[in-house]
N, C-alpha and C. Protein backbone atom coordinates (compact mmCIF):
# COMPACT_ATOMS: atom_id res chain seq x y z
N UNK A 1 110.96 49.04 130.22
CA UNK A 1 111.11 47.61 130.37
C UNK A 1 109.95 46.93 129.63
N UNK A 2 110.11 46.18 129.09
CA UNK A 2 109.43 45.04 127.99
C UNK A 2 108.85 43.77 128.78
N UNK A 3 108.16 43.50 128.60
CA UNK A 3 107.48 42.06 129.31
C UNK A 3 106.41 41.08 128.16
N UNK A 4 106.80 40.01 127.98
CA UNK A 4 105.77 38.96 127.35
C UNK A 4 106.28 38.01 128.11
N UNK A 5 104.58 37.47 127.81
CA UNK A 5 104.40 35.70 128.86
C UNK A 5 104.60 34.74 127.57
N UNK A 6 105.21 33.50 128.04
CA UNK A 6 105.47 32.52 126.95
C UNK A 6 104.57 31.33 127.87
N UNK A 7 104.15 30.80 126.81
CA UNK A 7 103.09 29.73 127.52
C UNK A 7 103.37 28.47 127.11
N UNK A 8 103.07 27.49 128.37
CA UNK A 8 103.46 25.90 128.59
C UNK A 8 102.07 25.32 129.19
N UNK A 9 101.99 24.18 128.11
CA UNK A 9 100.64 23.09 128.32
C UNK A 9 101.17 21.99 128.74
N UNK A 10 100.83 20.98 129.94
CA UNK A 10 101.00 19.53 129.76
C UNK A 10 100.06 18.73 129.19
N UNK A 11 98.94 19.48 128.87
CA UNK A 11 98.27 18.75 127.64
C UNK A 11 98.52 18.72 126.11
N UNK A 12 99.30 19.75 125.80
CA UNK A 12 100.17 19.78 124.77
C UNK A 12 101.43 19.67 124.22
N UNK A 13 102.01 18.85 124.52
CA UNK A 13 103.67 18.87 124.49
C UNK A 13 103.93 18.61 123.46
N UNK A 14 103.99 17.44 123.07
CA UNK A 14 104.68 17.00 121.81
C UNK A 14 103.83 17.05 120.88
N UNK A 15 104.50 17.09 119.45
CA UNK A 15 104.25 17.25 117.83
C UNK A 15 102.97 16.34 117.73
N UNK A 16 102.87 15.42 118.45
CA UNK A 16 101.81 14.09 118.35
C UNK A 16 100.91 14.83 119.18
N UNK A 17 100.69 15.69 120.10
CA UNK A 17 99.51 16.05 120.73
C UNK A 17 98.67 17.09 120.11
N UNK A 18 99.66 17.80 119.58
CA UNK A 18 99.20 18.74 118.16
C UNK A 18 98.09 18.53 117.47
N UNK A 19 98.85 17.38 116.69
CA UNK A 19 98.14 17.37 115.79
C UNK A 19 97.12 16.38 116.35
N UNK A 20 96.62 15.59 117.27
CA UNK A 20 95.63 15.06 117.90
C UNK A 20 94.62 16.49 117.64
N UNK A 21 95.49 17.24 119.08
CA UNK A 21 94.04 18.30 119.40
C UNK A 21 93.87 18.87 117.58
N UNK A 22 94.62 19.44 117.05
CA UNK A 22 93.74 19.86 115.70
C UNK A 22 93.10 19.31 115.22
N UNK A 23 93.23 17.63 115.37
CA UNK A 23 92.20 16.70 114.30
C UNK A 23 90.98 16.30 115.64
N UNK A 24 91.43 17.25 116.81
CA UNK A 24 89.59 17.10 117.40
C UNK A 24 88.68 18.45 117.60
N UNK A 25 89.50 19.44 116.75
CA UNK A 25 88.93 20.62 116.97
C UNK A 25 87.79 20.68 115.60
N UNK A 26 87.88 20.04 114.67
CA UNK A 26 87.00 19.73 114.06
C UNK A 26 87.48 18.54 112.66
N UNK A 27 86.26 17.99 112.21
CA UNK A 27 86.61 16.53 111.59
C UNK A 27 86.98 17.38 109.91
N UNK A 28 86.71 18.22 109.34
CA UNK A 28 88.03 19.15 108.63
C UNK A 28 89.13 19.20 108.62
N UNK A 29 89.45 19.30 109.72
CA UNK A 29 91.25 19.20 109.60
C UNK A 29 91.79 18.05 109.82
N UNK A 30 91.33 16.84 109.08
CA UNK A 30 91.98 15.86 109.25
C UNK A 30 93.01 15.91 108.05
N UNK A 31 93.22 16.94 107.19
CA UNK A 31 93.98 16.30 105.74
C UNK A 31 94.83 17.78 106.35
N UNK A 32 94.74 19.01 107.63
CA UNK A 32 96.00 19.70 107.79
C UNK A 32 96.43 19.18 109.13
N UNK A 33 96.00 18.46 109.93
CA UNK A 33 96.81 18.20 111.18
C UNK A 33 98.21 17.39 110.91
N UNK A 34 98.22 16.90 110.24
CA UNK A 34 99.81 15.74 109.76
C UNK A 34 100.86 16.92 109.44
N UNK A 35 100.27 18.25 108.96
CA UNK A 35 101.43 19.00 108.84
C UNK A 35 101.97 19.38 109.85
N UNK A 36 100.97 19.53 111.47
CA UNK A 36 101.61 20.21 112.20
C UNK A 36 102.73 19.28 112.68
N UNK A 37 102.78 18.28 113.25
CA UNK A 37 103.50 16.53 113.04
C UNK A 37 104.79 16.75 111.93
N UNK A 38 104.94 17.18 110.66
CA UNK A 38 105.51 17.25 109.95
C UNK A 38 106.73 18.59 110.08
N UNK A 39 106.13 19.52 110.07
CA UNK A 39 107.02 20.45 110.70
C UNK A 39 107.40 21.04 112.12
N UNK A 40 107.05 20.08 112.52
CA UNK A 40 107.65 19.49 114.62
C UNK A 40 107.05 21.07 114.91
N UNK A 41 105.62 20.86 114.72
CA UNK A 41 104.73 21.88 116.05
C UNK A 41 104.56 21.20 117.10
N UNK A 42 105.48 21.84 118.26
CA UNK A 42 105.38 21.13 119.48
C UNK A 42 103.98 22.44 120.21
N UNK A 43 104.15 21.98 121.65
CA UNK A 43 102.88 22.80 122.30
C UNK A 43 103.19 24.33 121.81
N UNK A 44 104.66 23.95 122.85
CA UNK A 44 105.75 25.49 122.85
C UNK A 44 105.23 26.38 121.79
N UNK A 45 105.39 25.56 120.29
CA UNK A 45 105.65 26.39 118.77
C UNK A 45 103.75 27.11 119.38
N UNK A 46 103.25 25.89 118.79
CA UNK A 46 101.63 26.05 119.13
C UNK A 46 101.44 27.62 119.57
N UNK A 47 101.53 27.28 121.42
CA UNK A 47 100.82 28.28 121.83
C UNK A 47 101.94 29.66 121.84
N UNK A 48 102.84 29.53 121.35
CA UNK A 48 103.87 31.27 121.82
C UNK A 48 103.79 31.70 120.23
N UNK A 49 103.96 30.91 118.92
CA UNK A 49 104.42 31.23 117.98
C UNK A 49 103.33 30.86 116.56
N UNK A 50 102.10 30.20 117.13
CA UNK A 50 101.69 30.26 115.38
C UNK A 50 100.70 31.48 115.18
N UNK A 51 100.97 31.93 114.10
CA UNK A 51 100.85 33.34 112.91
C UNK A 51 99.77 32.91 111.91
N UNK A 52 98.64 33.97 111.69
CA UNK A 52 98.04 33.18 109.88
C UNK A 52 98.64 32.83 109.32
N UNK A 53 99.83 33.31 108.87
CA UNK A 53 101.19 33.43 107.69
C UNK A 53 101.87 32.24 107.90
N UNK A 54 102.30 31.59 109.64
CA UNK A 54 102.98 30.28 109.40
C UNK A 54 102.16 29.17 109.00
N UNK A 55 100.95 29.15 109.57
CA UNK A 55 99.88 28.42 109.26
C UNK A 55 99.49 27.97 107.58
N UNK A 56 99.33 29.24 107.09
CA UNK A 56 99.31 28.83 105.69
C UNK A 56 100.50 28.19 104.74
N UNK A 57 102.13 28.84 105.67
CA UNK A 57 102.82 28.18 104.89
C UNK A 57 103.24 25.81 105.56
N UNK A 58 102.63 26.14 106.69
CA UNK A 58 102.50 24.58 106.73
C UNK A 58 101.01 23.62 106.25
N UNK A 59 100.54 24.32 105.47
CA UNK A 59 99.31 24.33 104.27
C UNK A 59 98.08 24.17 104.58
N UNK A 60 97.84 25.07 105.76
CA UNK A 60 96.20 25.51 105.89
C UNK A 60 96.22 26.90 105.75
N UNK A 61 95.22 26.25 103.82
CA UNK A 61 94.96 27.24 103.06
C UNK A 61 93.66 27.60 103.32
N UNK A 62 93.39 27.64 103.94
CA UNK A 62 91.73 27.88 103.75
C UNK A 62 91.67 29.41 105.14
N UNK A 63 91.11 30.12 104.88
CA UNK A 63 91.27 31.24 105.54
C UNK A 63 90.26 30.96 106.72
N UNK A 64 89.26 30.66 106.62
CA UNK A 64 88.60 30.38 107.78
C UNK A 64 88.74 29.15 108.77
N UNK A 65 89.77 28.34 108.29
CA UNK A 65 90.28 27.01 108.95
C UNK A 65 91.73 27.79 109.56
N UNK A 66 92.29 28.51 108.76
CA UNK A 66 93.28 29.10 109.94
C UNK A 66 92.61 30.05 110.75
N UNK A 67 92.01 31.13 110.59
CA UNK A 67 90.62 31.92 111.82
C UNK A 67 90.48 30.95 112.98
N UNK A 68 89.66 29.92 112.43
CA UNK A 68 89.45 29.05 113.57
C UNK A 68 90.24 28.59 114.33
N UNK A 69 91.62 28.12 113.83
CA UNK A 69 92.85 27.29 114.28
C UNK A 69 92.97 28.26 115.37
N UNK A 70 93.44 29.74 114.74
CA UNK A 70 93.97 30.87 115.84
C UNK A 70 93.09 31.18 117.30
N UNK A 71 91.67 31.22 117.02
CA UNK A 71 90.79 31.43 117.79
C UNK A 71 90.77 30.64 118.88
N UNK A 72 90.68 28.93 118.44
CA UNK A 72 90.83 27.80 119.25
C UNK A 72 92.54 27.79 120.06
N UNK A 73 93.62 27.74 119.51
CA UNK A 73 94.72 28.31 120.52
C UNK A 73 94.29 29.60 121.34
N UNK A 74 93.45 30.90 121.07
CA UNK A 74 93.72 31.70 122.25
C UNK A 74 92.83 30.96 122.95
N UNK A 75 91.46 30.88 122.84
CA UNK A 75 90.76 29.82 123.88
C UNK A 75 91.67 28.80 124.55
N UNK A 76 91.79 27.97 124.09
CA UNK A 76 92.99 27.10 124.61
C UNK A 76 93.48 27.54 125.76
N UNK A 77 94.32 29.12 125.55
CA UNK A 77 95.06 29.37 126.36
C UNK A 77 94.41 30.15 127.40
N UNK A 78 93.64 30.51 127.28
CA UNK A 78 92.42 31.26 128.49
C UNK A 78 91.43 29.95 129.32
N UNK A 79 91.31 29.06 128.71
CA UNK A 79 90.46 27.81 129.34
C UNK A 79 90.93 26.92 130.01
N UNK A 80 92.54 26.57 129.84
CA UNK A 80 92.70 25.18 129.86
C UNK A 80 94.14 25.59 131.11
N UNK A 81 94.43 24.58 131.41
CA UNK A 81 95.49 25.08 132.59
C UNK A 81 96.67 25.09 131.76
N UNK A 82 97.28 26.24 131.15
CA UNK A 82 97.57 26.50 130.74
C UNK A 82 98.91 27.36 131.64
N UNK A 83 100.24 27.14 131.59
CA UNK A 83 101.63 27.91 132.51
C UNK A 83 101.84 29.08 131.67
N UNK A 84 102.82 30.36 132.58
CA UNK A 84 102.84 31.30 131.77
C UNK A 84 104.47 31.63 132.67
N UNK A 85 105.13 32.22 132.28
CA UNK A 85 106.24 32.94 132.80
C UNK A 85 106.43 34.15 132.07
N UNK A 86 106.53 35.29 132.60
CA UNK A 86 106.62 36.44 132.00
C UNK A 86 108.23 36.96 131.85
N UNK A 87 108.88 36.91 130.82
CA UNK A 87 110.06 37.73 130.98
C UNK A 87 110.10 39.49 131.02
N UNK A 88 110.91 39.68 131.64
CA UNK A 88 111.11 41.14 131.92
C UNK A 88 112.58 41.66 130.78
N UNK A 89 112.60 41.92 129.90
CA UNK A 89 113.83 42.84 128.92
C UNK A 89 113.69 44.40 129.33
């Protein structure tokens, strides 16, 4: 039997909170947060589904600005009250 937790923020919901928190995780990403906005990163996408690889293709190119991006979501998700439901397959 298979198990992953999928994770839910009410500080992060919508595409607009996104890209808020990215443009306060540092004053750098003010020219990639509009992408997350642009290609409807909701919390959901955020915390279950972003990858280096999707990251760069919604155009944070910079390798250590996606590092950071990733780092700051798992924090995120260890710090902040953060929901989890685990499915069982």
């Amino acid at each position: 039997m298979l198990s992953s937790e999928i994770y839910f923020s009410d500080q992060l919901n919508s595409c607009e909170d996104v890209r808020r928190w990215i443009e306060s995780l540092n004053d750098d990403y003010q020219d990639e947060a509009p992408a997350f906005e642009k290609h409807n990163i909701d919390g959901y996408w955020l915390l279950n589904h972003i990858t280096n690889d999707n990251l760069q293709k919604y155009g944070v190119l910079r390798a250590d600005y996606r590092q950071s991006i990733l780092n700051s979501i798992e924090n995120f998700k260890q710090l902040s009250q953060v929901k989890t439901i685990t499915l069982k397959t």
